[in-house]
Structure formats: C-alpha cells, structure tokens
N, C-alpha and C. Protein backbone atom coordinates (compact mmCIF):
# COMPACT_ATOMS: atom_id res chain seq x y z
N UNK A 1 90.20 108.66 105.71
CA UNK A 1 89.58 108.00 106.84
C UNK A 1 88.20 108.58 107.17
N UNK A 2 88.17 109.50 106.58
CA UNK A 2 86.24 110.21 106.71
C UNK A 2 85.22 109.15 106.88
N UNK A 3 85.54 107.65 105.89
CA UNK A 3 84.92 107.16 105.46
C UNK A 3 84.26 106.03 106.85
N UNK A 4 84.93 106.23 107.95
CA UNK A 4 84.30 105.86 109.20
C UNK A 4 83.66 106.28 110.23
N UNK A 5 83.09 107.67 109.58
CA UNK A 5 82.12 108.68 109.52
C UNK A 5 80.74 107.83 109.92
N UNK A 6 80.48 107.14 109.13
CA UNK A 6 79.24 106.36 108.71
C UNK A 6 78.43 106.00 110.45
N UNK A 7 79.81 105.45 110.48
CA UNK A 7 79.59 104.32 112.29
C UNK A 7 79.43 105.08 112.86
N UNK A 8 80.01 106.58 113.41
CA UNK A 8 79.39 107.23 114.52
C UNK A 8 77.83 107.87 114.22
N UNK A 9 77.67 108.23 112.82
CA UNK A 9 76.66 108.67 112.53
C UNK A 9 75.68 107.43 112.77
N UNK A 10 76.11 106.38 112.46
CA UNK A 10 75.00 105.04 112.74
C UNK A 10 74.57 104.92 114.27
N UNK A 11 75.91 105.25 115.10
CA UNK A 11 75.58 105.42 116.76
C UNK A 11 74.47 106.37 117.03
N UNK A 12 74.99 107.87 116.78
CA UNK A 12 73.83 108.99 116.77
C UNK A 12 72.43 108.39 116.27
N UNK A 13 71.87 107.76 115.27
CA UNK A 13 70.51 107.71 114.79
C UNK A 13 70.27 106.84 116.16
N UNK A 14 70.72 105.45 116.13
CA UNK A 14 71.08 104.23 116.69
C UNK A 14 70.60 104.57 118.74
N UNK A 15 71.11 105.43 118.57
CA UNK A 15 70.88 106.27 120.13
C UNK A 15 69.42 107.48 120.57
N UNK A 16 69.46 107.91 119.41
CA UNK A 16 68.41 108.95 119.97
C UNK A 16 67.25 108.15 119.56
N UNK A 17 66.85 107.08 118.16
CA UNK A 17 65.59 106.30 117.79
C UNK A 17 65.13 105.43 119.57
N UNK A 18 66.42 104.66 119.90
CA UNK A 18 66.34 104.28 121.24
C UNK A 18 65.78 104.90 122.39
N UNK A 19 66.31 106.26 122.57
CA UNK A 19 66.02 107.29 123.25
C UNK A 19 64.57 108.02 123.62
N UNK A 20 63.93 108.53 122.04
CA UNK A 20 62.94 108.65 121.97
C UNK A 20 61.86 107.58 122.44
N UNK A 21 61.97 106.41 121.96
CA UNK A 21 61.49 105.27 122.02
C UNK A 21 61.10 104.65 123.97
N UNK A 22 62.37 105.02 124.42
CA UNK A 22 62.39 104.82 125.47
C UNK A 22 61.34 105.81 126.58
N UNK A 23 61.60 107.19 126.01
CA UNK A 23 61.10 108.07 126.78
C UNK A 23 59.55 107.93 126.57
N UNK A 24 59.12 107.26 125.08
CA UNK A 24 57.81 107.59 124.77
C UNK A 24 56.94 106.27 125.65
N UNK A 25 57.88 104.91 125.63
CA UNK A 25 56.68 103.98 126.31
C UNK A 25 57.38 104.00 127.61
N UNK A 26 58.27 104.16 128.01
CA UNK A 26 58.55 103.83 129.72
C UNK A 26 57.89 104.80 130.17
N UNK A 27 57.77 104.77 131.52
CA UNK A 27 57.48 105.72 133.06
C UNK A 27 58.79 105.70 133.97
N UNK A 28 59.32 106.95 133.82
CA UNK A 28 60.40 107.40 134.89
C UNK A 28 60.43 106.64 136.14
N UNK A 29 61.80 105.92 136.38
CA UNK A 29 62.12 104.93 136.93
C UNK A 29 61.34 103.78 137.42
N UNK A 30 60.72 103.50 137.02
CA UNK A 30 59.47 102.10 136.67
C UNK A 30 60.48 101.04 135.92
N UNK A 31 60.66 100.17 136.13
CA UNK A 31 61.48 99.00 135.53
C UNK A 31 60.58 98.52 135.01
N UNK A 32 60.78 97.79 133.59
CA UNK A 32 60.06 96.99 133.00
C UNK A 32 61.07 95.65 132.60
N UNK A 33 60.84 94.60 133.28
CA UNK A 33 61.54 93.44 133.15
C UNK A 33 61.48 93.16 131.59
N UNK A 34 62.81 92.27 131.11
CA UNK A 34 63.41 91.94 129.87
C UNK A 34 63.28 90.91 129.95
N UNK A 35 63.86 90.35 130.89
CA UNK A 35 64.62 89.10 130.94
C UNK A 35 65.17 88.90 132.68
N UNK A 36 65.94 88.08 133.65
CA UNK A 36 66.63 87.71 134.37
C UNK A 36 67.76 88.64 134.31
N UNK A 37 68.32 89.75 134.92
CA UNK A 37 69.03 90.60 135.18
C UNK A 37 69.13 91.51 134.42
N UNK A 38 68.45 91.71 133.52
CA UNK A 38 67.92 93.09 132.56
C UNK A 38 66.92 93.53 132.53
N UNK A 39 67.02 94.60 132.63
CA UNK A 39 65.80 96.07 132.53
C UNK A 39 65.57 97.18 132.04
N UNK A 40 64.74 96.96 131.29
CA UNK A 40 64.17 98.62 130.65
C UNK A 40 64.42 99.92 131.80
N UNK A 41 64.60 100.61 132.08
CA UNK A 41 64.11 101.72 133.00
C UNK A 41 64.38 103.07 132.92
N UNK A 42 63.54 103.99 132.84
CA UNK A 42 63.72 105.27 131.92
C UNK A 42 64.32 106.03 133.26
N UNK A 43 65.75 106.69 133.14
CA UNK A 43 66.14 107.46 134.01
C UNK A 43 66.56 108.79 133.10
N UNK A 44 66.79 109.84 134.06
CA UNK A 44 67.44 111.17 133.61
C UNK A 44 68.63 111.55 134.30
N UNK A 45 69.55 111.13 133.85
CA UNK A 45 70.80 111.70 134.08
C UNK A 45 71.83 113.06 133.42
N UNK A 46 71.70 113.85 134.73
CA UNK A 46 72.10 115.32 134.37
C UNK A 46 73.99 115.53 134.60
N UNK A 47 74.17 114.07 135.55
CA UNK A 47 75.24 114.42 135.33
C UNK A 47 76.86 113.22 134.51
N UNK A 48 77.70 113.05 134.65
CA UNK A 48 78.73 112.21 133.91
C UNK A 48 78.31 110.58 133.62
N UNK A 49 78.71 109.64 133.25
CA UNK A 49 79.18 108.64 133.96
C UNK A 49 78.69 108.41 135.58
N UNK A 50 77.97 107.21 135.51
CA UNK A 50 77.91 107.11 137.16
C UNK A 50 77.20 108.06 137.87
N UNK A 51 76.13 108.71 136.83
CA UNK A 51 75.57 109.81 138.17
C UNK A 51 76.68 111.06 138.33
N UNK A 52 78.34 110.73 137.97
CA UNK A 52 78.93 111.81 138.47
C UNK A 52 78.25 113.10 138.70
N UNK A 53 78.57 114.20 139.64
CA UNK A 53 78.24 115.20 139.64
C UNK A 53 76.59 115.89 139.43
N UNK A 54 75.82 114.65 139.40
CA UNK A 54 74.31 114.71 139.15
C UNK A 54 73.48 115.24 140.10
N UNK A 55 74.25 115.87 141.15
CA UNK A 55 73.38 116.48 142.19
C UNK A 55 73.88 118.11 142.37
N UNK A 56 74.86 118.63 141.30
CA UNK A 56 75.35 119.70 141.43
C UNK A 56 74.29 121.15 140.73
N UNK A 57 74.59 121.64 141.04
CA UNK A 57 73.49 122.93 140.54
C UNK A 57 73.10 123.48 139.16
N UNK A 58 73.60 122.79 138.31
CA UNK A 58 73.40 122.79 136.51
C UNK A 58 74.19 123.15 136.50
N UNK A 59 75.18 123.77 136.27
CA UNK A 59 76.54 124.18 135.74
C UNK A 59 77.70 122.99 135.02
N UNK A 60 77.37 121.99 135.47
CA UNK A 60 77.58 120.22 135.08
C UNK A 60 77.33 120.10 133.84
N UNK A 61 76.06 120.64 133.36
CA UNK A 61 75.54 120.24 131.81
C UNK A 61 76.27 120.85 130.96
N UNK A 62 76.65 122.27 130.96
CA UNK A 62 77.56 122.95 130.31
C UNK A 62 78.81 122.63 130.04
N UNK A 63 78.84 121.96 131.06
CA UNK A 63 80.95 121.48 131.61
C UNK A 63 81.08 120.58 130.41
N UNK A 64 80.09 119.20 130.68
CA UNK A 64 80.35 117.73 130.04
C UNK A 64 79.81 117.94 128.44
N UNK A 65 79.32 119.05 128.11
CA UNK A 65 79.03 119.67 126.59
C UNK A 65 80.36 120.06 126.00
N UNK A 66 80.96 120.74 126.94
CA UNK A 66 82.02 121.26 126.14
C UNK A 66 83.20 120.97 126.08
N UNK A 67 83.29 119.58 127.30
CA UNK A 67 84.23 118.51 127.19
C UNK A 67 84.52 117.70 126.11
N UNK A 68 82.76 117.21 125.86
CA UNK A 68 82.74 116.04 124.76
C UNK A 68 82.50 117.03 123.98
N UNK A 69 82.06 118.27 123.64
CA UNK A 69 82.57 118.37 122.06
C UNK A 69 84.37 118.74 122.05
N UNK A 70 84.59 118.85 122.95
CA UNK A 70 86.32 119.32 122.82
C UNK A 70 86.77 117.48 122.20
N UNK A 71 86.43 117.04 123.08
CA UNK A 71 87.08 115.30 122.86
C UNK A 71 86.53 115.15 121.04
N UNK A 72 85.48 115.21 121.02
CA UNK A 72 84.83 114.86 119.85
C UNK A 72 85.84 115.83 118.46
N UNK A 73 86.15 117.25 118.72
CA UNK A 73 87.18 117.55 117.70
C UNK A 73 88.41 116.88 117.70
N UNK A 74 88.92 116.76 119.33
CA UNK A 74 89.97 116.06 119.02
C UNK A 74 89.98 114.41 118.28
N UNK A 75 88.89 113.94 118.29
CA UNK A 75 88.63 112.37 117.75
C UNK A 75 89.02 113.05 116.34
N UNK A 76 88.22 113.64 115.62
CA UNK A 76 87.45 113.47 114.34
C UNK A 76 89.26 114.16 113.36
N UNK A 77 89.79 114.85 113.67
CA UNK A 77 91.06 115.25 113.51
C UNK A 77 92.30 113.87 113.81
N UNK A 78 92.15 113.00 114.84
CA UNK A 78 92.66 111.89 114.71
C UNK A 78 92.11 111.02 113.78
N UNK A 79 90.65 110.95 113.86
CA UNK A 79 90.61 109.69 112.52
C UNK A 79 91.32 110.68 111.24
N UNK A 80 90.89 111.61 110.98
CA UNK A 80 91.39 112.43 109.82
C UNK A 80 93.14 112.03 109.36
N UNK A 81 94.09 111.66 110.39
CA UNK A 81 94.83 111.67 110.03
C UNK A 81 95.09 110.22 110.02
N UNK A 82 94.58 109.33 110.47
CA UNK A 82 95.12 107.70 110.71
C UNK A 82 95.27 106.86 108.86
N UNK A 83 96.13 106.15 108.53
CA UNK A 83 96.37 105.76 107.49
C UNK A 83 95.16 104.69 107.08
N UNK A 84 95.12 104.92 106.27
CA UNK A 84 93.72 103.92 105.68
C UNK A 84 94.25 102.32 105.65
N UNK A 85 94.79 101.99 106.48
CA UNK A 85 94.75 100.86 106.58
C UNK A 85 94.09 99.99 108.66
N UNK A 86 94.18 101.51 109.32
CA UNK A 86 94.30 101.24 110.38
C UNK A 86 92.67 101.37 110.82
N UNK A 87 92.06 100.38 110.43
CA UNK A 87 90.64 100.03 110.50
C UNK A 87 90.29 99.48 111.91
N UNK A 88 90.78 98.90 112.67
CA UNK A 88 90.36 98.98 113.93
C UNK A 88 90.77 99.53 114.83
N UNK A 89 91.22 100.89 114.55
CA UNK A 89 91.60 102.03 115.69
C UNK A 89 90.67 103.08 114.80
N UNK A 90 90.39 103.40 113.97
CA UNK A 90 89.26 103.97 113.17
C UNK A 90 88.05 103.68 113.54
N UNK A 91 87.79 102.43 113.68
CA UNK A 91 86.35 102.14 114.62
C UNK A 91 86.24 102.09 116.00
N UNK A 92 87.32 101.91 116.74
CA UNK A 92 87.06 102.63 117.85
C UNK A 92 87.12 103.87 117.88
N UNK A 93 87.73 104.68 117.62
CA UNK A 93 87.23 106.53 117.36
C UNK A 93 86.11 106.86 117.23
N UNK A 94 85.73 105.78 116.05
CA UNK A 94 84.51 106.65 115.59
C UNK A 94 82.99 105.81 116.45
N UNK A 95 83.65 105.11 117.13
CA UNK A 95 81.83 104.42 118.29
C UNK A 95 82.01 105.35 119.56
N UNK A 96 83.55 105.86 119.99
CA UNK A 96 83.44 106.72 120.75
C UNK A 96 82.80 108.13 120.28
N UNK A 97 83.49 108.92 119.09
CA UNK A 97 83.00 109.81 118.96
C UNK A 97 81.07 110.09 118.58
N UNK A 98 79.94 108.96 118.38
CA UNK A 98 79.27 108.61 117.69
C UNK A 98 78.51 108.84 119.11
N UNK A 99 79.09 107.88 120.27
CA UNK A 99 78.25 107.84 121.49
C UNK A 99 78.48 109.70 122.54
N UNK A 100 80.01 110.12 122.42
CA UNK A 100 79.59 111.24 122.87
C UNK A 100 78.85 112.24 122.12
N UNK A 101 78.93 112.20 120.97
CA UNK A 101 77.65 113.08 120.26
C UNK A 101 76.19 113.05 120.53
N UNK A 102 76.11 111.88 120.75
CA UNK A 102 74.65 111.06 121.00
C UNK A 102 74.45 111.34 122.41
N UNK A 103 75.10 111.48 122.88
CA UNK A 103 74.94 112.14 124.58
C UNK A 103 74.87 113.73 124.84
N UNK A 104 75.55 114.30 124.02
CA UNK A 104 75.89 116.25 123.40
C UNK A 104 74.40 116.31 123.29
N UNK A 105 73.84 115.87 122.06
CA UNK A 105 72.67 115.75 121.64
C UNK A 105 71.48 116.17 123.33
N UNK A 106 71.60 114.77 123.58
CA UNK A 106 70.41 115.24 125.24
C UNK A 106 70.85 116.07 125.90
N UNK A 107 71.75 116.81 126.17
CA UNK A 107 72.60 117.49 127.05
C UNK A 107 72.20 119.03 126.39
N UNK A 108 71.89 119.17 124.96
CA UNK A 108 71.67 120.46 124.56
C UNK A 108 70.22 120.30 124.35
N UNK A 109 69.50 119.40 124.00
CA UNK A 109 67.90 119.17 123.79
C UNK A 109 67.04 119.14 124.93
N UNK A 110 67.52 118.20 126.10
CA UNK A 110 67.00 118.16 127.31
C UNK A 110 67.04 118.58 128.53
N UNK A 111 68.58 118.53 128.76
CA UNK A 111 69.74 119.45 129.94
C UNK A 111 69.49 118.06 130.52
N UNK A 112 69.50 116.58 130.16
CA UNK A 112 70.06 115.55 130.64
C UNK A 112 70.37 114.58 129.50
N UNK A 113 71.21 113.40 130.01
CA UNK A 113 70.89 112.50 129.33
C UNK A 113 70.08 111.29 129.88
N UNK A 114 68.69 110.35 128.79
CA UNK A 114 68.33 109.36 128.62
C UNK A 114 69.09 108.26 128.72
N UNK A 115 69.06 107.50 130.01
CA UNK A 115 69.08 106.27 130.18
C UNK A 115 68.28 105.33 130.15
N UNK A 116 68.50 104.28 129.68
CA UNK A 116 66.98 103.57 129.95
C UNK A 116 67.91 101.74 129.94
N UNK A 117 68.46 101.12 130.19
CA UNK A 117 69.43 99.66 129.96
C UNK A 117 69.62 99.68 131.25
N UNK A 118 69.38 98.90 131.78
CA UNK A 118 69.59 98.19 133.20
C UNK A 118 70.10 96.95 133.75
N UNK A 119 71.58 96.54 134.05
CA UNK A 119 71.24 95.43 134.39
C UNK A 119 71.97 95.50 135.94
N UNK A 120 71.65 93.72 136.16
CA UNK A 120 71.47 93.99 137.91
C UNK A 120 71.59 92.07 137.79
N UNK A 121 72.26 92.37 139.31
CA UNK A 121 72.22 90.66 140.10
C UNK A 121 71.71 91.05 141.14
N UNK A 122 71.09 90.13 141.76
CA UNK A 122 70.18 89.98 142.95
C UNK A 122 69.95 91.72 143.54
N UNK A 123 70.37 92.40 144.55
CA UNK A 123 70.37 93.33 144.92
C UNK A 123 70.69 95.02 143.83
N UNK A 124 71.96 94.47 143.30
CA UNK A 124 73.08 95.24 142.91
C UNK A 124 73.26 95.21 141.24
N UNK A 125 72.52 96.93 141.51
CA UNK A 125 72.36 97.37 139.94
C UNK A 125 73.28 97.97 139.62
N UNK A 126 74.02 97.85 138.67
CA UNK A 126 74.68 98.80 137.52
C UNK A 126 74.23 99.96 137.27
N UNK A 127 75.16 101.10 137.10
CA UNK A 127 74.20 102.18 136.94
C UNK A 127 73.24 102.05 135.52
N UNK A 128 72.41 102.52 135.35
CA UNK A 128 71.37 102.37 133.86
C UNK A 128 72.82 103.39 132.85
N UNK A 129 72.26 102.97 131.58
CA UNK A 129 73.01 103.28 130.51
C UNK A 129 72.42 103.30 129.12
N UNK A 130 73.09 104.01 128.17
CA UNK A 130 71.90 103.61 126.68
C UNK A 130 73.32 103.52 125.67
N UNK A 131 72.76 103.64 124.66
CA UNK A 131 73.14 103.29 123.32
C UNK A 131 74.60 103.68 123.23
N UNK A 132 74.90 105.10 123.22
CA UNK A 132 75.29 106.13 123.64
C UNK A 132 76.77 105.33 124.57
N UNK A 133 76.42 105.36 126.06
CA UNK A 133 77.40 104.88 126.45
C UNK A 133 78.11 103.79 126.19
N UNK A 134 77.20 103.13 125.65
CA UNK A 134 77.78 101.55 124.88
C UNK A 134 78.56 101.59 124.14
N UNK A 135 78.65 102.50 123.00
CA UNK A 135 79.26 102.75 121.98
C UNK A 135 80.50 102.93 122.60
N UNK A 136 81.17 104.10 123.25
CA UNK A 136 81.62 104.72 124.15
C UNK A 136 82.37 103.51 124.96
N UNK A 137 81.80 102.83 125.24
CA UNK A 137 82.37 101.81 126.25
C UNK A 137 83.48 100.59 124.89
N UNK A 138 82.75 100.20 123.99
CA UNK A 138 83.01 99.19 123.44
C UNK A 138 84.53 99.90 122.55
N UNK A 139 84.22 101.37 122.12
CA UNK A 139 85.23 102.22 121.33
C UNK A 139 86.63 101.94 122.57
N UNK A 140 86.28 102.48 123.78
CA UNK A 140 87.39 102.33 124.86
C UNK A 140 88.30 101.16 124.89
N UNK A 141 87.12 100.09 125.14
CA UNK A 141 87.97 98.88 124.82
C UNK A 141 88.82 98.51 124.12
N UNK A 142 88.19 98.86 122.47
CA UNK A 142 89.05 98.28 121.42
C UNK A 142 90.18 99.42 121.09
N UNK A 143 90.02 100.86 121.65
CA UNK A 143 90.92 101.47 122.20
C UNK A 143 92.74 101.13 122.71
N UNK A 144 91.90 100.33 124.27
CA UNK A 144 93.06 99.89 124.79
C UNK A 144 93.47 98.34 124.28
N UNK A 145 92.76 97.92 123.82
CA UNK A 145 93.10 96.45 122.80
C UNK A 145 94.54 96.77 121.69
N UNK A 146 93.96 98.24 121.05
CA UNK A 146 94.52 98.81 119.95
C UNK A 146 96.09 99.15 120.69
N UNK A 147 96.31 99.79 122.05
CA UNK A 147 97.23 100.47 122.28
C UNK A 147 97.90 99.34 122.97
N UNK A 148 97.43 97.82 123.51
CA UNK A 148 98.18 96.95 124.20
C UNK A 148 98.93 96.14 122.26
N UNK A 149 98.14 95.60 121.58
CA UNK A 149 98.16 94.91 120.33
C UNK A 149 98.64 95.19 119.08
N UNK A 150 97.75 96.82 119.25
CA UNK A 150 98.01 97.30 117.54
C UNK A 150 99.12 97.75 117.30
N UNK A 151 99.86 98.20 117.92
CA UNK A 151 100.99 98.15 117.28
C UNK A 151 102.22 97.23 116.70
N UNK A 152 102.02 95.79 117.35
CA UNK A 152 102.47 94.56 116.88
C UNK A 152 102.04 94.29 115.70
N UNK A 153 100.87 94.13 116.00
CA UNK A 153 100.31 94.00 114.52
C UNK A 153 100.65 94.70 113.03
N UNK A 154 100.21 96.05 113.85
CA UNK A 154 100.90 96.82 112.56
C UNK A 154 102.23 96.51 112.01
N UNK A 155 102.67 96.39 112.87
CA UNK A 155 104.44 95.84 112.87
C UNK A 155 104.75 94.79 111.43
N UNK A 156 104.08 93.93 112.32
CA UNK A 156 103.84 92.59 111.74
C UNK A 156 103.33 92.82 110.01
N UNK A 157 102.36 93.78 110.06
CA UNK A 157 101.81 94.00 108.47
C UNK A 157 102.83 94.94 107.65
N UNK A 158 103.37 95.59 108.47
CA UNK A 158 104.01 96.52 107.58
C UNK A 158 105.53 95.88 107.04
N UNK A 159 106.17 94.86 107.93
CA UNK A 159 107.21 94.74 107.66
C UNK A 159 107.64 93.83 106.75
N UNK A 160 108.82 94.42 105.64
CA UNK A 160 108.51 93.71 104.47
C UNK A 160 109.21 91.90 104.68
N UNK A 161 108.54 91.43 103.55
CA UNK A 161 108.72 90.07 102.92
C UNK A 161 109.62 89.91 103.00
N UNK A 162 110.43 89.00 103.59
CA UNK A 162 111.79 88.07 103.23
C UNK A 162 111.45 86.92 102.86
N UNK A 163 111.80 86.11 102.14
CA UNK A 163 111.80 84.77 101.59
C UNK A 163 113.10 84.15 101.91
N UNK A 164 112.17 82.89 102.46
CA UNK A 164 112.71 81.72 103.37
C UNK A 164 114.21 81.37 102.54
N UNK A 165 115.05 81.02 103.04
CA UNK A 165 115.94 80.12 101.91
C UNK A 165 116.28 78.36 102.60
C-alpha cells in the first residue's frame, strides 16, 4: 500500500506551490474577489482549525506539530497495513496524511499556517482555509463514507460466488 504515497506527496507540493504563491501576490488580509462568494485572502493562522487556540501564547505551535506528526505515523502504519485492494480507504489516509504534513510544514517553517480560500454569503464568512485543509477535509469524509459503506462493500466483494440454479 506504499504505493498511495504518491497522493499525499501530490497534496504536500499541491499545498505549499499554493502557499508560496499566495503569500507572494496577496497582502495580509486584503481580499481579492474570485468570483460571487469566493476569495483569495492571505491570512496567518497560528492556531488549529477555526482559529482554535490562535490567541494563546505560542506554545499551540508545538502542541498541533506534534499531534499531526503523531496522527501522521499513526496514518502511514495504517495504510502500511490495509490490503491492496482497499483503495478508497487508502486514499482517504493518504489526502489526510498529505494535508497534515502540508500544514507540519508552515508550523515548523513559519510558526503559522497559510491560509488564503475564502468563502462567504452575504455577511458570513467561513473561516479561510488552503490546500492543506481541503485535503484533510475531503480524506475525513471519504473516511466516514468508508466506515458507514465500506465495509458492505467489502463484504459484498469478498464473498464468494454461488451460482444461481
């Protein structure tokens, strides 16, 4: 299962090219309109998800480093063991493990992470987000998709052939 390696490493490039990119033409919290409820906007977030803990005294940056690399061994040891057939619980692992790396990354380079994705209805913005959490978000999903579904499925594939009479 190494071989879904590729995808988190595709997240990591996928996130920091974004990242850089972001930091080099935006201006710190300056929105630059996209479109109708999307926005560019370069933020620095020092602390979780949501701002969590983003007003605490740095000791935060250390914490959520050594969380997500703890999570991130525990991922990479689960794909390690999943049977090579179980390809969409393999790709969710590996967009999660891909986006918390990609977040490790600013957290040891910057002592924050790069946000810059915005979206918003009339008043009421979403917190900003990047590449990174996306990954992260979409891995979760197909996550709990995997843990409501996949095991039927699997069911379903593994169990042998009877022929009709």
């Amino acid at each position: 299962m190494l071989r879904w390696f590729w995808l988190s490493v595709l997240v990591i490039v996928l996130d920091q090219i974004t990242k850089v990119l972001a930091s080099s033409l935006l201006v710190l919290h300056e929105p630059v309109r996209v479109m109708p409820m999307f926005n560019f906007t370069l933020m620095h977030n020092t602390g979780a998800a949501f701002s969590f803990l983003s007003d605490a005294s740095g000791w935060q940056r250390w914490f959520f480093t050594v969380v997500a690399l703890g999570v991130s061994a525990v991922l990479v040891a689960w794909i390690r063991r999943l049977p090579p057939n179980d390809r969409w619980l393999a790709a969710a692992l590996a967009l999660i493990l891909g986006g918390a790396l990609g977040n490790v990354i600013d957290r040891l380079l910057l002592g924050h992470v790069v946000d810059f994705i915005q979206v918003y209805y009339d008043r009421w913005y979403w917190p900003a987000f990047n590449i990174a959490d996306s990954a992260i978000t979409v891995g979760a999903i197909m996550l709990i998709i995997d843990s409501l579904l996949g095991h039927f499925f699997r069911q379903e594939k593994d169990a042998p052939h009877t022929p009709h009479k």
